[in-house]
PDB file of N, CA and C in Angstrom:
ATOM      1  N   UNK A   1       1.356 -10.955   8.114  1.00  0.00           N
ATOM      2  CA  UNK A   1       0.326 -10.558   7.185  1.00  0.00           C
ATOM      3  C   UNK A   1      -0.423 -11.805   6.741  1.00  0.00           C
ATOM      4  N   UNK A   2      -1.736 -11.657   7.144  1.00  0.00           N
ATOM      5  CA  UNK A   2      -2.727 -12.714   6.418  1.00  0.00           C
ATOM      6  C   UNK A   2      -3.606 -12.294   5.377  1.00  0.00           C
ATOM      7  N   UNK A   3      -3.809 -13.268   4.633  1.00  0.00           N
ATOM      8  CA  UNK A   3      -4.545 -13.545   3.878  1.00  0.00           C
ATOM      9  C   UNK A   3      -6.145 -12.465   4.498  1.00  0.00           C
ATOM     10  N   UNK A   4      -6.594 -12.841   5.321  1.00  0.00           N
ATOM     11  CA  UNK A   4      -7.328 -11.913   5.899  1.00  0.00           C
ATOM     12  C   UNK A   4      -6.918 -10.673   6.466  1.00  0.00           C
ATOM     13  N   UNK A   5      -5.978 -10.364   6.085  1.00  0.00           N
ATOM     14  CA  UNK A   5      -5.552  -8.978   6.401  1.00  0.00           C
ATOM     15  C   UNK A   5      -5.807  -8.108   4.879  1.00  0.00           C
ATOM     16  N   UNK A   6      -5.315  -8.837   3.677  1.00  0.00           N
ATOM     17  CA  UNK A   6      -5.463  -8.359   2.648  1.00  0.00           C
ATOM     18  C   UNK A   6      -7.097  -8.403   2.084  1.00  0.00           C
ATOM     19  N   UNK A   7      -7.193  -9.451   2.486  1.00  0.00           N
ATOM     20  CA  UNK A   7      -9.253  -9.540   2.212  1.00  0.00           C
ATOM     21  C   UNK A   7      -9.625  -7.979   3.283  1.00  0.00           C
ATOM     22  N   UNK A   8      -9.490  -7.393   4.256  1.00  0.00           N
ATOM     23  CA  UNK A   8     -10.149  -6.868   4.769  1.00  0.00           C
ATOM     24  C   UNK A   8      -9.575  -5.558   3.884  1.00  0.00           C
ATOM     25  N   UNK A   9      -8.714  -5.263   4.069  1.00  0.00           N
ATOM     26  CA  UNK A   9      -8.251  -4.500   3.072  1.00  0.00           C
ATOM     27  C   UNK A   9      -8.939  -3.779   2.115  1.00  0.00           C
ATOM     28  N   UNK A  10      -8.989  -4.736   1.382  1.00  0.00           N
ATOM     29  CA  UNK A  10     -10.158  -4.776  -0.045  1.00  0.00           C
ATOM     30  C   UNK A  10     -11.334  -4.046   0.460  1.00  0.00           C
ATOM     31  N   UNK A  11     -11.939  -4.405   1.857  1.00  0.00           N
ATOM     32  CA  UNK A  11     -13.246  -4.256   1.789  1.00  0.00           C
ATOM     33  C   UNK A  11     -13.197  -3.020   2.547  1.00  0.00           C
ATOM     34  N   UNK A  12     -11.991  -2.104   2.640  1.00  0.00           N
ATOM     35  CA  UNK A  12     -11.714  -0.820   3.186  1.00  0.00           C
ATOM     36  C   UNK A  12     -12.052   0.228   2.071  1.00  0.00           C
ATOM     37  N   UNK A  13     -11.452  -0.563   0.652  1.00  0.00           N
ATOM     38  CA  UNK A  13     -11.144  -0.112  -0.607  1.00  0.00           C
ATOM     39  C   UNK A  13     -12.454   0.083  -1.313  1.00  0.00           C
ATOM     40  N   UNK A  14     -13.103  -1.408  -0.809  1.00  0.00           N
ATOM     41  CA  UNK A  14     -14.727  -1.220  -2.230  1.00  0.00           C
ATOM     42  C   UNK A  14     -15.640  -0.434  -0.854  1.00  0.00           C
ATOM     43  N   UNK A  15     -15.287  -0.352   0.449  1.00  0.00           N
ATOM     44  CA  UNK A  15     -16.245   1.251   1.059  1.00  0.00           C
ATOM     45  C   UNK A  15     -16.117   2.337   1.347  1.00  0.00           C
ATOM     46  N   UNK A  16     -14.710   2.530   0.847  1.00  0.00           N
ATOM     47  CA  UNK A  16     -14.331   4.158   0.390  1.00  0.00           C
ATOM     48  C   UNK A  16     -14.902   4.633  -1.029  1.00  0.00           C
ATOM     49  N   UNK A  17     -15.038   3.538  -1.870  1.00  0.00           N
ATOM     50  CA  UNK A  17     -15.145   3.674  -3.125  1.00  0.00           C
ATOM     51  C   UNK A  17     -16.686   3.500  -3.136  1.00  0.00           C
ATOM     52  N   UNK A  18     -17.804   3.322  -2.865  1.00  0.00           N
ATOM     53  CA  UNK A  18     -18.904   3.152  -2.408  1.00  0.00           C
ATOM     54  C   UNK A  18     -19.525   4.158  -1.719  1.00  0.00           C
ATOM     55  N   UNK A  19     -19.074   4.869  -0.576  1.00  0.00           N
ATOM     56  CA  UNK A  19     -19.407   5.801   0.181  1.00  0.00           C
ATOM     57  C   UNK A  19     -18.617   7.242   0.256  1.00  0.00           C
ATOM     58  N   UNK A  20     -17.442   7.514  -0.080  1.00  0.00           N
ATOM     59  CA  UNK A  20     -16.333   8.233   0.368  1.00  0.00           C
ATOM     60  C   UNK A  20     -16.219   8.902  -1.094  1.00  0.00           C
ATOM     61  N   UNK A  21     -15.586   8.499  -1.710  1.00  0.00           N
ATOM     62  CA  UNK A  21     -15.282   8.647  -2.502  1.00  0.00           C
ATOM     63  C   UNK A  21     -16.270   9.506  -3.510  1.00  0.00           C
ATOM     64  N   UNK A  22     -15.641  10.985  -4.388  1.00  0.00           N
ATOM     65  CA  UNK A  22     -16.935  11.395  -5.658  1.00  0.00           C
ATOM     66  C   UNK A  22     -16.419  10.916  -6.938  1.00  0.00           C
ATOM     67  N   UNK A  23     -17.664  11.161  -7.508  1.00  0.00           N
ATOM     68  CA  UNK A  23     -17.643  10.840  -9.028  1.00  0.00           C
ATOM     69  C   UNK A  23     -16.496  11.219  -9.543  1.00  0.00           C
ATOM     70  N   UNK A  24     -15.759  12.078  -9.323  1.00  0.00           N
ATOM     71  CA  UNK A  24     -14.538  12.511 -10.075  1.00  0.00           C
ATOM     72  C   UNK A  24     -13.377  12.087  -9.415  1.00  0.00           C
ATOM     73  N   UNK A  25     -13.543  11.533  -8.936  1.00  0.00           N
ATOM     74  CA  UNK A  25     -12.075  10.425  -7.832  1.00  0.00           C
ATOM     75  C   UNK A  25     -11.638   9.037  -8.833  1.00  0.00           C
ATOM     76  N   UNK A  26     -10.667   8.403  -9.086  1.00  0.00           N
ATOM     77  CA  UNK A  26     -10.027   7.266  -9.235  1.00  0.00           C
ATOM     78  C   UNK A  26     -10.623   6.198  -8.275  1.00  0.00           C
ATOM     79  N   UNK A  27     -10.652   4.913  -8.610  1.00  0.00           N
ATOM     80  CA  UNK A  27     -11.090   4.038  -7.608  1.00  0.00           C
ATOM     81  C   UNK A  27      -9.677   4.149  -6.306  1.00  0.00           C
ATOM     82  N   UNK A  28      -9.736   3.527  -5.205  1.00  0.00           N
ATOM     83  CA  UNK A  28      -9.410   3.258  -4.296  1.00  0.00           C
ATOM     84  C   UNK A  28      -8.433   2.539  -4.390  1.00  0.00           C
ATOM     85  N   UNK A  29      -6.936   2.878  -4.121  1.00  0.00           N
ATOM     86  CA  UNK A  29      -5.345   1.775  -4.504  1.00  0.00           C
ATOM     87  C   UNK A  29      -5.134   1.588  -2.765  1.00  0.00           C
ATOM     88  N   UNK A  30      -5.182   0.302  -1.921  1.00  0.00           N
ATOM     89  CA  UNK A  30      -4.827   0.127  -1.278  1.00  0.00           C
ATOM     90  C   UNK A  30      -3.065  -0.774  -1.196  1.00  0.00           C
ATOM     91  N   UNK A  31      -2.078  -0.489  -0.025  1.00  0.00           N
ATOM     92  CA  UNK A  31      -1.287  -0.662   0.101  1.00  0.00           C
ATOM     93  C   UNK A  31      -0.805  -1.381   1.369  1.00  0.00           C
ATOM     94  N   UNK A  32      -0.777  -2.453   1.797  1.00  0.00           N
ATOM     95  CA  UNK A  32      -0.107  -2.977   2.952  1.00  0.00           C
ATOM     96  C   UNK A  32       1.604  -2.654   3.268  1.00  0.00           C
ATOM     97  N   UNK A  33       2.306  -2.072   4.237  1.00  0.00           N
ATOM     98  CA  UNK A  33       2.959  -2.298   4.483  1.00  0.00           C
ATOM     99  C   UNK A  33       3.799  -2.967   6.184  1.00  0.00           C
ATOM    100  N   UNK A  34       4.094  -3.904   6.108  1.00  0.00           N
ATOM    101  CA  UNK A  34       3.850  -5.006   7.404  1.00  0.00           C
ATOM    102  C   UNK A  34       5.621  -4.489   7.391  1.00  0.00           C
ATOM    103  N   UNK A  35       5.943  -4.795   9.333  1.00  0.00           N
ATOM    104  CA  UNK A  35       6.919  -4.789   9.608  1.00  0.00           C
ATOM    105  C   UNK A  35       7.215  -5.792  11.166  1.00  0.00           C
ATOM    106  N   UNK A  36       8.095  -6.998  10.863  1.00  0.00           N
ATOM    107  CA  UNK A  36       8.406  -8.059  12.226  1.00  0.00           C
ATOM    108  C   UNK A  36       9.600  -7.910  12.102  1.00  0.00           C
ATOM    109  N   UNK A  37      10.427  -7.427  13.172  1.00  0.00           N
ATOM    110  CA  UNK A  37      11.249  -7.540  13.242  1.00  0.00           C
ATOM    111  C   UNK A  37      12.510  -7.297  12.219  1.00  0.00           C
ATOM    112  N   UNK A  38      12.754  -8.696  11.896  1.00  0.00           N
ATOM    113  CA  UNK A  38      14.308  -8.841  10.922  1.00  0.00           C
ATOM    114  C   UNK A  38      13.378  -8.724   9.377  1.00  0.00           C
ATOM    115  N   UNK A  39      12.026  -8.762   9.254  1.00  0.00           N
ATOM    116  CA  UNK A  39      11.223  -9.133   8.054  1.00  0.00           C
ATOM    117  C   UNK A  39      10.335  -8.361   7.511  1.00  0.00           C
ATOM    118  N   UNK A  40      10.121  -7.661   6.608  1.00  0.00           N
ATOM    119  CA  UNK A  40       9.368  -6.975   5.813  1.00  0.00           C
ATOM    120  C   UNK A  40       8.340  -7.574   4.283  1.00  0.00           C
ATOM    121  N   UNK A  41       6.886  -7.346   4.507  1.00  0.00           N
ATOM    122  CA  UNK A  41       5.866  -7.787   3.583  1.00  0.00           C
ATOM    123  C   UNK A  41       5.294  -6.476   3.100  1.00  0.00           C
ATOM    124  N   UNK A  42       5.077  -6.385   1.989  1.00  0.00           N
ATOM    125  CA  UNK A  42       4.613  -5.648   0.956  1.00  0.00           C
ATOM    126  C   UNK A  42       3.196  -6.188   0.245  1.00  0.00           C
ATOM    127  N   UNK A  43       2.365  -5.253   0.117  1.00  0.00           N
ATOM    128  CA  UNK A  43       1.168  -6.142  -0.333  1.00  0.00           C
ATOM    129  C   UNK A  43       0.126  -4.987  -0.929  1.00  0.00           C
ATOM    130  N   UNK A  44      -0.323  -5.314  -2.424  1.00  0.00           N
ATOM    131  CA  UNK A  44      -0.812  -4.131  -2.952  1.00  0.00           C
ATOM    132  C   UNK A  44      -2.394  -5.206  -3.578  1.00  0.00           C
ATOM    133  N   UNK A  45      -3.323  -3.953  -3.410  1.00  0.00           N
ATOM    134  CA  UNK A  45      -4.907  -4.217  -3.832  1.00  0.00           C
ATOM    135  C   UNK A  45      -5.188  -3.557  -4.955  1.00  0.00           C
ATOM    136  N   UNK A  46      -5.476  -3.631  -6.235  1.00  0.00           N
ATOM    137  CA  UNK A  46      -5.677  -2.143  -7.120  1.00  0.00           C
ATOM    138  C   UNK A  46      -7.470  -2.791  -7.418  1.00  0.00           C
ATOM    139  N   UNK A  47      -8.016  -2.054  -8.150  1.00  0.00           N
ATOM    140  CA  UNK A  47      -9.239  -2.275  -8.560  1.00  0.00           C
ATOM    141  C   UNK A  47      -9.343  -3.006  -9.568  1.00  0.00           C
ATOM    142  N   UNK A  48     -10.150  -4.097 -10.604  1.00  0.00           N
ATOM    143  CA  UNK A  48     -10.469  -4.402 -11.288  1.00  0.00           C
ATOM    144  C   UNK A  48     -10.102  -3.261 -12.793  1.00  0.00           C
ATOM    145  N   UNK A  49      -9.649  -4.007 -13.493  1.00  0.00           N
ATOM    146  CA  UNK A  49      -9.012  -2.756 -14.735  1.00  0.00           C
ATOM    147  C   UNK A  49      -8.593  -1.839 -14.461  1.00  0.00           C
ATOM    148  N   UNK A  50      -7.553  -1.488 -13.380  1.00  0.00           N
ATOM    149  CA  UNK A  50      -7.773  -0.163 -12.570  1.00  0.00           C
ATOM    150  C   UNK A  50      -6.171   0.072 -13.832  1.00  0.00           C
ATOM    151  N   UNK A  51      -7.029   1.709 -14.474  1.00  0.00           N
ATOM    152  CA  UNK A  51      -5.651   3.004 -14.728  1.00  0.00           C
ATOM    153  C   UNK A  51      -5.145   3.776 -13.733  1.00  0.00           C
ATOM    154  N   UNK A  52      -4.519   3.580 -13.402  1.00  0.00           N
ATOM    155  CA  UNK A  52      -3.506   4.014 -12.266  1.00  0.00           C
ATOM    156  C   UNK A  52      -3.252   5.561 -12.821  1.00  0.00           C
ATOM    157  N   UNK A  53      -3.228   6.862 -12.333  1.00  0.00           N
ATOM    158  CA  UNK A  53      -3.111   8.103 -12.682  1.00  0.00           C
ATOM    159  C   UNK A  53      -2.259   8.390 -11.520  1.00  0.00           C
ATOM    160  N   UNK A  54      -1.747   9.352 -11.984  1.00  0.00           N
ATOM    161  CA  UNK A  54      -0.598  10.257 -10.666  1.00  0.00           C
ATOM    162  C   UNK A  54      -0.349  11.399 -11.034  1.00  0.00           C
ATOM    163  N   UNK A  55      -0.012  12.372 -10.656  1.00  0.00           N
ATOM    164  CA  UNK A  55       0.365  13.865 -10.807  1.00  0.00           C
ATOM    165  C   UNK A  55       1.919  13.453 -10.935  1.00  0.00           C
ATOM    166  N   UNK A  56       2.738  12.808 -10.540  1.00  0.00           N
ATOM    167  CA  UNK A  56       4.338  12.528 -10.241  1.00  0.00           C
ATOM    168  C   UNK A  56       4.058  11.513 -10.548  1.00  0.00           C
ATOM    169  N   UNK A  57       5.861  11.046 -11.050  1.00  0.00           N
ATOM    170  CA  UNK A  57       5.937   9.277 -11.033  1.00  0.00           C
ATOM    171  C   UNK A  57       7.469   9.275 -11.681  1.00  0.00           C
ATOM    172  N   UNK A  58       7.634   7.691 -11.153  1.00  0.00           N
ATOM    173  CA  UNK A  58       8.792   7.307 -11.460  1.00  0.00           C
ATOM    174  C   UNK A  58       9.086   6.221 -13.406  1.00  0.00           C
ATOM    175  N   UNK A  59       9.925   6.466 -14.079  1.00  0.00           N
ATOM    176  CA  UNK A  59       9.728   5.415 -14.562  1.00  0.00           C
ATOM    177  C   UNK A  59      10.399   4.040 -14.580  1.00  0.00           C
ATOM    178  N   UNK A  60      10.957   3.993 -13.102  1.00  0.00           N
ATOM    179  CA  UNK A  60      10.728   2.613 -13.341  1.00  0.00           C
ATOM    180  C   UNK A  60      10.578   2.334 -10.829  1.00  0.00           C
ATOM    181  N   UNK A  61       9.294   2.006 -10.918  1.00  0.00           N
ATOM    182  CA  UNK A  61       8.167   1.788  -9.407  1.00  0.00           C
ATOM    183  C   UNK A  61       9.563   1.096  -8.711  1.00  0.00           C
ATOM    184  N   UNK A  62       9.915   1.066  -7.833  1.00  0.00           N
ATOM    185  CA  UNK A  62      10.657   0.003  -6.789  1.00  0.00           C
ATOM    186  C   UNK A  62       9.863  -1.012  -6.843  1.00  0.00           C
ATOM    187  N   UNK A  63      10.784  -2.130  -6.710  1.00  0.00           N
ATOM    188  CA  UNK A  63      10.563  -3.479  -5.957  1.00  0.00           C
ATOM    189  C   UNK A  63      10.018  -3.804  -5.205  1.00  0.00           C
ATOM    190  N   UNK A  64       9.336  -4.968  -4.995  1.00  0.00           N
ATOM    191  CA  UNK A  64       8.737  -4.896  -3.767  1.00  0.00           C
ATOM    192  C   UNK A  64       9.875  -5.500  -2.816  1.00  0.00           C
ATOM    193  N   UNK A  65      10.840  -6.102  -2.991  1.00  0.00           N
ATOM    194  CA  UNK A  65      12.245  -6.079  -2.402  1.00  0.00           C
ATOM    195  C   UNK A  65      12.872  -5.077  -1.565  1.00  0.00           C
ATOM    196  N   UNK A  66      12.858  -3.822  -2.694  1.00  0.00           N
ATOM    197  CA  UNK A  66      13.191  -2.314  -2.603  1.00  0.00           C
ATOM    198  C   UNK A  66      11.949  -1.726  -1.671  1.00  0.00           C
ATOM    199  N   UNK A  67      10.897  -1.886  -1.974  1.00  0.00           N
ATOM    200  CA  UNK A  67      10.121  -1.362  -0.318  1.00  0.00           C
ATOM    201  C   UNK A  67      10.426  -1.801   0.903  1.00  0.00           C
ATOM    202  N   UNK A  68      10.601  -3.305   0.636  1.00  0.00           N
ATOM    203  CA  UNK A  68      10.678  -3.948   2.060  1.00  0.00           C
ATOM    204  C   UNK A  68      12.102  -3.301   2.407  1.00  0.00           C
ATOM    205  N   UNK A  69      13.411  -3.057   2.033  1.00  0.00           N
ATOM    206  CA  UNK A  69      14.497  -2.298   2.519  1.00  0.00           C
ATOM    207  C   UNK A  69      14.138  -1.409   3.040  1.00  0.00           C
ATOM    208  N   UNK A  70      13.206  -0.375   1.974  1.00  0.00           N
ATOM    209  CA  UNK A  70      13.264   0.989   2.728  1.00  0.00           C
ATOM    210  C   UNK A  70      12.326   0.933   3.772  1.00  0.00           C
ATOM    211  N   UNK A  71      11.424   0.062   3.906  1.00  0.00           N
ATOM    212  CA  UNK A  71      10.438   0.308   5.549  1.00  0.00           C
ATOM    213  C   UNK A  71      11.614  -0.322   6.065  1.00  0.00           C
ATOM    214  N   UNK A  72      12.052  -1.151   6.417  1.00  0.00           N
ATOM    215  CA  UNK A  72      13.257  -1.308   7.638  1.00  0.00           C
ATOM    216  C   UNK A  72      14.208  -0.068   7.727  1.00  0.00           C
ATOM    217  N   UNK A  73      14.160   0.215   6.563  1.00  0.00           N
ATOM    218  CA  UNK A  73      15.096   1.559   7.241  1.00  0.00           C
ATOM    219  C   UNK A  73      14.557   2.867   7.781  1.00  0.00           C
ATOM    220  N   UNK A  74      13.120   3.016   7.156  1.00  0.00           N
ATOM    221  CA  UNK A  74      12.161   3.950   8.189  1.00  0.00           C
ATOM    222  C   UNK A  74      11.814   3.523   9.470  1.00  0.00           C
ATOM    223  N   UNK A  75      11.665   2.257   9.758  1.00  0.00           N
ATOM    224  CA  UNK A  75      11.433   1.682  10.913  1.00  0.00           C
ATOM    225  C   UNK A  75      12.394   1.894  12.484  1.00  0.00           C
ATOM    226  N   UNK A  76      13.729   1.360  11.625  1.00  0.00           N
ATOM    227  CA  UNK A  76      15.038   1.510  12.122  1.00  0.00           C
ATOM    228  C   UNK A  76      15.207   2.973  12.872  1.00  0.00           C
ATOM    229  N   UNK A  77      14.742   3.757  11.724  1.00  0.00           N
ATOM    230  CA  UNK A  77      15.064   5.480  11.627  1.00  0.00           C
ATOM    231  C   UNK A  77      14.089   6.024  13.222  1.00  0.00           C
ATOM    232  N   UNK A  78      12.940   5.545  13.019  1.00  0.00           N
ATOM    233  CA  UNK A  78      12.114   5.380  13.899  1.00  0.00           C
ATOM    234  C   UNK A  78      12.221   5.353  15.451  1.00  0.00           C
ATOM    235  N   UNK A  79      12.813   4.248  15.564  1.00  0.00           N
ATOM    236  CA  UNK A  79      13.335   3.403  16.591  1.00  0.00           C
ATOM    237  C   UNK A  79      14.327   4.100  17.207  1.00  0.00           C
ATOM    238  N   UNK A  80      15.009   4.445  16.271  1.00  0.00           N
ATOM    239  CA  UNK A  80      16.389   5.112  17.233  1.00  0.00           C
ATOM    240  C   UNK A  80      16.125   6.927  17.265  1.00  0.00           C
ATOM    241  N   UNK A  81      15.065   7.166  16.961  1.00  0.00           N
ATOM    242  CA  UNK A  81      14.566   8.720  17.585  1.00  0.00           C
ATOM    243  C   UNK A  81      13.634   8.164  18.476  1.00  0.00           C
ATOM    244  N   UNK A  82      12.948   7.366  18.873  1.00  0.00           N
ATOM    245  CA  UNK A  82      12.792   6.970  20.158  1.00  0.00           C
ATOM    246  C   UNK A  82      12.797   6.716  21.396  1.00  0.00           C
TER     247      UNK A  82
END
């Protein structure tokens, strides 16, 4: 994961939010999740002052530790139905 992976990102985010997106939508929460091998990266974009809304939720979000486990273990899961 680069640095330009997360810049492009963004600019997925401000042209959904620009074009895609209606007036009655939340801005645009982008989410990276990267997978090499033995190694897992996590990588989050939110908007400028962004209130985060949800219909569901946890109170207390996983880790970004705790993501990177569970994509290796979706990955894993993956792999061996393969």
């Amino acid at each position: 994961l680069t640095h330009q992976d997360v810049s492009l990102m963004q600019n997925f985010a401000t042209v959904c939010d620009r074009f895609v997106k209606t007036h009655d939508e939340n801005p645009t929460i982008g989410m990276l999740l990267c997978k090499r091998k033995k190694t897992a990266i996590i990588e989050l974009t939110l908007p400028k002052n962004a209130n985060i809304f949800a219909s569901q939720y946890q109170l207390y979000l996983p880790s970004k530790e705790d993501l990177k486990q569970r994509l290796m273990e979706w990955t894993k899961e993956l792999n061996d139905e393969s």
